[in-house]
C-alpha atoms as a PDB file:
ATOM      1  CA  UNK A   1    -116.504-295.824  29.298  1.00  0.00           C
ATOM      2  CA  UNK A   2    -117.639-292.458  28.178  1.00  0.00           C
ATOM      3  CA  UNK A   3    -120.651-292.341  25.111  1.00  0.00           C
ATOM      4  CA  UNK A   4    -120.381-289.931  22.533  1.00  0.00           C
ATOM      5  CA  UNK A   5    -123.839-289.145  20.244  1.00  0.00           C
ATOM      6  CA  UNK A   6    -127.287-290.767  20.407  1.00  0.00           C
ATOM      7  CA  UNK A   7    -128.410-292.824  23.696  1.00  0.00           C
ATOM      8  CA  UNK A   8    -129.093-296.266  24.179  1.00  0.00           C
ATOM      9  CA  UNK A   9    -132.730-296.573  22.095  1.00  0.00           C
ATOM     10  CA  UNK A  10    -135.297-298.616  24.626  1.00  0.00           C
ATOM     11  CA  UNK A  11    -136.418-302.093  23.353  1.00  0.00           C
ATOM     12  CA  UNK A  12    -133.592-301.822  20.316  1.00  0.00           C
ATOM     13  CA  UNK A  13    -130.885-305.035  20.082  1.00  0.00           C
ATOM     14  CA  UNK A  14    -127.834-303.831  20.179  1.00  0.00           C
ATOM     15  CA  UNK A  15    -124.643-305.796  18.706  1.00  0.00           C
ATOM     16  CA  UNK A  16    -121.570-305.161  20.118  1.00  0.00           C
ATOM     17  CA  UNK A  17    -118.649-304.145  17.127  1.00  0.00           C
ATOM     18  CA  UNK A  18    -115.263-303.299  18.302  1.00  0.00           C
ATOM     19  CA  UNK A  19    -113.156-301.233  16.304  1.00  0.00           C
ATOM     20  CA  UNK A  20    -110.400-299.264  15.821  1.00  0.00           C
ATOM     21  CA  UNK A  21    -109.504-295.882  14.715  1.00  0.00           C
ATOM     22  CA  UNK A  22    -106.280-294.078  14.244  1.00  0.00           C
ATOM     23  CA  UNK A  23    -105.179-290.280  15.139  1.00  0.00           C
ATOM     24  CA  UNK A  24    -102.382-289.673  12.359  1.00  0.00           C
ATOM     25  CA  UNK A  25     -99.879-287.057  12.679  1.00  0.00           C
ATOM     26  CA  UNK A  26     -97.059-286.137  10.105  1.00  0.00           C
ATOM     27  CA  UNK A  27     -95.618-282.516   9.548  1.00  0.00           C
ATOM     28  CA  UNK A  28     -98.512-280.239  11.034  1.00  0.00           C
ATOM     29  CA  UNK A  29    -101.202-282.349   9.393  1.00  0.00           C
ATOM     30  CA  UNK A  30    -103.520-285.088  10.245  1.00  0.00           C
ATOM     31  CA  UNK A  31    -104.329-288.141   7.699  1.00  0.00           C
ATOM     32  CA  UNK A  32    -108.362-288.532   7.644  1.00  0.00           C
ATOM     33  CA  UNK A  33    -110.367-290.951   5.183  1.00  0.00           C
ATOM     34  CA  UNK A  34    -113.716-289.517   3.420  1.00  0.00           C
ATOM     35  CA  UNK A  35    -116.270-292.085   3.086  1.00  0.00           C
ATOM     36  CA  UNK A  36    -118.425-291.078   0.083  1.00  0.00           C
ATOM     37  CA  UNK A  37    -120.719-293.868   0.071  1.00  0.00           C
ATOM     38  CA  UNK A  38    -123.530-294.685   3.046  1.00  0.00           C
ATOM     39  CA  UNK A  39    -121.945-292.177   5.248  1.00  0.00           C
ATOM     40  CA  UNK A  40    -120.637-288.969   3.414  1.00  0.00           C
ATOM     41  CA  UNK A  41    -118.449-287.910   5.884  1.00  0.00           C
ATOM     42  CA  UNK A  42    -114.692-287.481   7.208  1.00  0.00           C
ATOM     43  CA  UNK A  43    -113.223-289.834  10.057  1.00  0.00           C
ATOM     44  CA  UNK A  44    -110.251-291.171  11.362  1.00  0.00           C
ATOM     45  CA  UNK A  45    -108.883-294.240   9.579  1.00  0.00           C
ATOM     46  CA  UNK A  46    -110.282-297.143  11.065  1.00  0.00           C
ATOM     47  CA  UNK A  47    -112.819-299.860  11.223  1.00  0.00           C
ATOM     48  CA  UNK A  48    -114.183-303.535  12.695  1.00  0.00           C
ATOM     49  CA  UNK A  49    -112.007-305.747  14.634  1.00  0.00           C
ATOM     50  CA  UNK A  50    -112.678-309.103  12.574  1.00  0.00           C
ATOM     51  CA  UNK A  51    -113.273-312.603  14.290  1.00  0.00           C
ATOM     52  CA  UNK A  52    -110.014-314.065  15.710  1.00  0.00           C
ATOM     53  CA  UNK A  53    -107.601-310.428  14.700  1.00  0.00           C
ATOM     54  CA  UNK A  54    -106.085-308.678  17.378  1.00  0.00           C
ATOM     55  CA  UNK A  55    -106.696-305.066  17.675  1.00  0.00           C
ATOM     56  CA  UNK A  56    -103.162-304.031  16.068  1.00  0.00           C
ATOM     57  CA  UNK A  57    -103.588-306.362  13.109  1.00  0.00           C
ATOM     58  CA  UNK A  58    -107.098-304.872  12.461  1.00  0.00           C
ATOM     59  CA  UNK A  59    -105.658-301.256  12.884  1.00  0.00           C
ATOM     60  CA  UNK A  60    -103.101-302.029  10.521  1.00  0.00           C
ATOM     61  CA  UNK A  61    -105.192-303.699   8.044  1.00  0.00           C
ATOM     62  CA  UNK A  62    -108.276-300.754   8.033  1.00  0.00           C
ATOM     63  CA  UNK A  63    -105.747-298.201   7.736  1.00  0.00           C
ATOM     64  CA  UNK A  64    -103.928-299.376   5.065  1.00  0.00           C
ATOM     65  CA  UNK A  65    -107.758-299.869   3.123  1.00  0.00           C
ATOM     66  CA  UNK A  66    -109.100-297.059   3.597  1.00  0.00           C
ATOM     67  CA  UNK A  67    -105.414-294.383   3.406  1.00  0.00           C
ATOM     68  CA  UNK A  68    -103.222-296.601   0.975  1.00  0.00           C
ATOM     69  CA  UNK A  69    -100.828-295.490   4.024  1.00  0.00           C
ATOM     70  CA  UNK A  70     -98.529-298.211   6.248  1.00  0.00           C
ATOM     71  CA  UNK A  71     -98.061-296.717  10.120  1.00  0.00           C
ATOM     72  CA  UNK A  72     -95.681-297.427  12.585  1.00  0.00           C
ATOM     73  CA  UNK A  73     -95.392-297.365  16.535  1.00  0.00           C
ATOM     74  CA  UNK A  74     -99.032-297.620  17.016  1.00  0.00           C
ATOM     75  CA  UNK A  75     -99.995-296.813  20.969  1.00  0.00           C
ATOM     76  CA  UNK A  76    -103.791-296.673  22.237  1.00  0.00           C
ATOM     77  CA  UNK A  77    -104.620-293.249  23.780  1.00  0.00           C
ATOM     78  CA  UNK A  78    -108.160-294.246  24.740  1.00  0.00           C
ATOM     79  CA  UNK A  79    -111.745-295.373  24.008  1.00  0.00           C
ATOM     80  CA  UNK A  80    -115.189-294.532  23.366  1.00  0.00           C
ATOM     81  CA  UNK A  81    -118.809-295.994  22.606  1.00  0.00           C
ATOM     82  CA  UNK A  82    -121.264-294.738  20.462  1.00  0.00           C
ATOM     83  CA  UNK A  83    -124.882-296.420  19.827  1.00  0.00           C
ATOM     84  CA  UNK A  84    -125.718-296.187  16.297  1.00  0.00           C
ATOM     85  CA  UNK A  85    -127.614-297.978  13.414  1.00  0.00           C
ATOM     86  CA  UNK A  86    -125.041-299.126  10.499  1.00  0.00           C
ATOM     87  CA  UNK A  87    -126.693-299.166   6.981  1.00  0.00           C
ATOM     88  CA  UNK A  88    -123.981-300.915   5.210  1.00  0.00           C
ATOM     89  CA  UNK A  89    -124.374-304.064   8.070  1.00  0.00           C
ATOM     90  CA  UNK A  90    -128.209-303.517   8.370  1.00  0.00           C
ATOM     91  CA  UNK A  91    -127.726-303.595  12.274  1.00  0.00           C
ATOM     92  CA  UNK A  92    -128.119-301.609  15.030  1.00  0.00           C
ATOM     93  CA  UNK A  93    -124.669-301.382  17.142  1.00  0.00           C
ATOM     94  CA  UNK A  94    -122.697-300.743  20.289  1.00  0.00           C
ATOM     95  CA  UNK A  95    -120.024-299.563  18.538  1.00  0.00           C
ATOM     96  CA  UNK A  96    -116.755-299.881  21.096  1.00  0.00           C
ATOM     97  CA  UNK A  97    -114.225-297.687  19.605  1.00  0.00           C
ATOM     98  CA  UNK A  98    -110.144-297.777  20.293  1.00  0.00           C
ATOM     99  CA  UNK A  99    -108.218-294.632  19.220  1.00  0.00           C
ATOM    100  CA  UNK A 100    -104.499-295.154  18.564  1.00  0.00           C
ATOM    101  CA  UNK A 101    -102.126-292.566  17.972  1.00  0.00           C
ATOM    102  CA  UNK A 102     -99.626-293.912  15.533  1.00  0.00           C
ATOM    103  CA  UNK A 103     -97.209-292.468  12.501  1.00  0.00           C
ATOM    104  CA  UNK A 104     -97.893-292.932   8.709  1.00  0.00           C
ATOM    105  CA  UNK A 105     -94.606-293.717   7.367  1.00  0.00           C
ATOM    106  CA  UNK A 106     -95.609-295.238   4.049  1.00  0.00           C
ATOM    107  CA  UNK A 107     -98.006-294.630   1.138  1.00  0.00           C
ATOM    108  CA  UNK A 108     -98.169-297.721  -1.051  1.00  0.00           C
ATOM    109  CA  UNK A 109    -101.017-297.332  -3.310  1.00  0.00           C
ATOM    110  CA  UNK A 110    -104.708-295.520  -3.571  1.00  0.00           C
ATOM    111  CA  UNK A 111    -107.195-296.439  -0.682  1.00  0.00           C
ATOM    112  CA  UNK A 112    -108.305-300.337  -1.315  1.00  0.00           C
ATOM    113  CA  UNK A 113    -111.746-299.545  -0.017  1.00  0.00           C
ATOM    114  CA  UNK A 114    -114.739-298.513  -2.872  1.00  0.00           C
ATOM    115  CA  UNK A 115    -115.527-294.804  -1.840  1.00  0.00           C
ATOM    116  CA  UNK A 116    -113.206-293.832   0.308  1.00  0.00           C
ATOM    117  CA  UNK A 117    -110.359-291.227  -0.177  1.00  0.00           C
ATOM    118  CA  UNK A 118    -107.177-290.157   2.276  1.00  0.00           C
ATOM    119  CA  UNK A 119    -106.599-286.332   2.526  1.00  0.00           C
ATOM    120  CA  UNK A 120    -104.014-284.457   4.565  1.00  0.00           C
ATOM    121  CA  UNK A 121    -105.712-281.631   6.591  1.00  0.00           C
ATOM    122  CA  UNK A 122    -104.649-278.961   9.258  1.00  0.00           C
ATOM    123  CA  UNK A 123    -105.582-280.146  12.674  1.00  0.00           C
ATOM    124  CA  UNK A 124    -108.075-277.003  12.877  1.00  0.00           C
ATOM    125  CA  UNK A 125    -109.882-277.982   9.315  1.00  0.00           C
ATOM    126  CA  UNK A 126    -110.016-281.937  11.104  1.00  0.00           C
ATOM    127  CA  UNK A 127    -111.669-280.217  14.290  1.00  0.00           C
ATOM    128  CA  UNK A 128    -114.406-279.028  11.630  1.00  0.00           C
ATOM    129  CA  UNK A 129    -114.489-281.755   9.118  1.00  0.00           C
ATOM    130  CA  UNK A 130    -114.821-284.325  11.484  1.00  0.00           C
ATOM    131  CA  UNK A 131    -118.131-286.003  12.136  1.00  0.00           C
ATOM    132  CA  UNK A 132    -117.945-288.093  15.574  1.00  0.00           C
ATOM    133  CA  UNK A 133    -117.483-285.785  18.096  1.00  0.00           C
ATOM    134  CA  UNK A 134    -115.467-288.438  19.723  1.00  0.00           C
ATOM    135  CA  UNK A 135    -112.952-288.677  17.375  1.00  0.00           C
ATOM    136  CA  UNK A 136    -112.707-284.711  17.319  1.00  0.00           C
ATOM    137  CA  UNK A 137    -112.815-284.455  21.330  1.00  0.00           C
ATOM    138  CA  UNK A 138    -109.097-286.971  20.976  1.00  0.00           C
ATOM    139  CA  UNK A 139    -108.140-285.065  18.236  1.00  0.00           C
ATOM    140  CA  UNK A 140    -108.542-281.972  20.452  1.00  0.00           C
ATOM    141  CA  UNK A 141    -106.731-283.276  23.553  1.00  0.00           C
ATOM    142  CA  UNK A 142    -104.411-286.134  22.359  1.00  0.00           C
ATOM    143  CA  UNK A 143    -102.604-284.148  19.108  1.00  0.00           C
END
């Protein structure tokens, strides 16, 4: 599986964290969350796959927190890791991420999550916003 960002860190415990992330088209746009706390920074809609949740349930659920959007016809396109240290858990991570291409049909309500906002953005301003090179690298080839 291909690694996007920092290596594996000798001598550092690494917990695995599958998650999900989702590449959202509508009408020449692309739906990214901004994170303002911990993080400051723009990424896909997405998160943790929770104990016992399938992949699509979790995708579902994340997107809906952190967008106020529902989607529709979700369909993975691919997947990435990335080794990284997460503040919020206070834990260093193998973070196994699942990108899904699906369509926001829906908005029901403000994002759920504290600190986080949805904005609609050209794909060339999410090319530049984006953070993970990962999630811009699928943006690139999977729009």
């Amino acid at each position: 599986m291909r690694r996007y960002g920092e290596s594996k860190v000798l001598g550092q415990t690494y917990r695995t964290r599958p998650g999900v992330y989702a590449l959202l088209p509508r009408n020449g746009r692309v739906l990214l969350t901004y994170q303002s706390s911990i993080h400051h920074e723009f990424q896909f809609p997405g998160g943790g796959v929770d104990p016992g949740e399938s992949p699509i349930a979790a995708l579902h659920r994340e997107v809906f927190e952190e967008t106020g959007w529902r989607i529709a016809s979700p369909r993975l396109i691919g997947s990435f890791r990335r080794f990284v240290y997460m503040p919020e858990y206070d834990m260093w991570a193998e973070k196994i991420c699942r990108i899904y291409r699906a369509f926001p049909v829906r908005r029901l309500s403000e994002p759920l999550e504290p600190d986080h906002s949805a904005h609609w953005v050209s794909p060339e301003e999410a090319a530049i916003l984006l953070e993970n090179r990962g999630e811009r690298d699928f943006l690139n080839t999977r729009l």
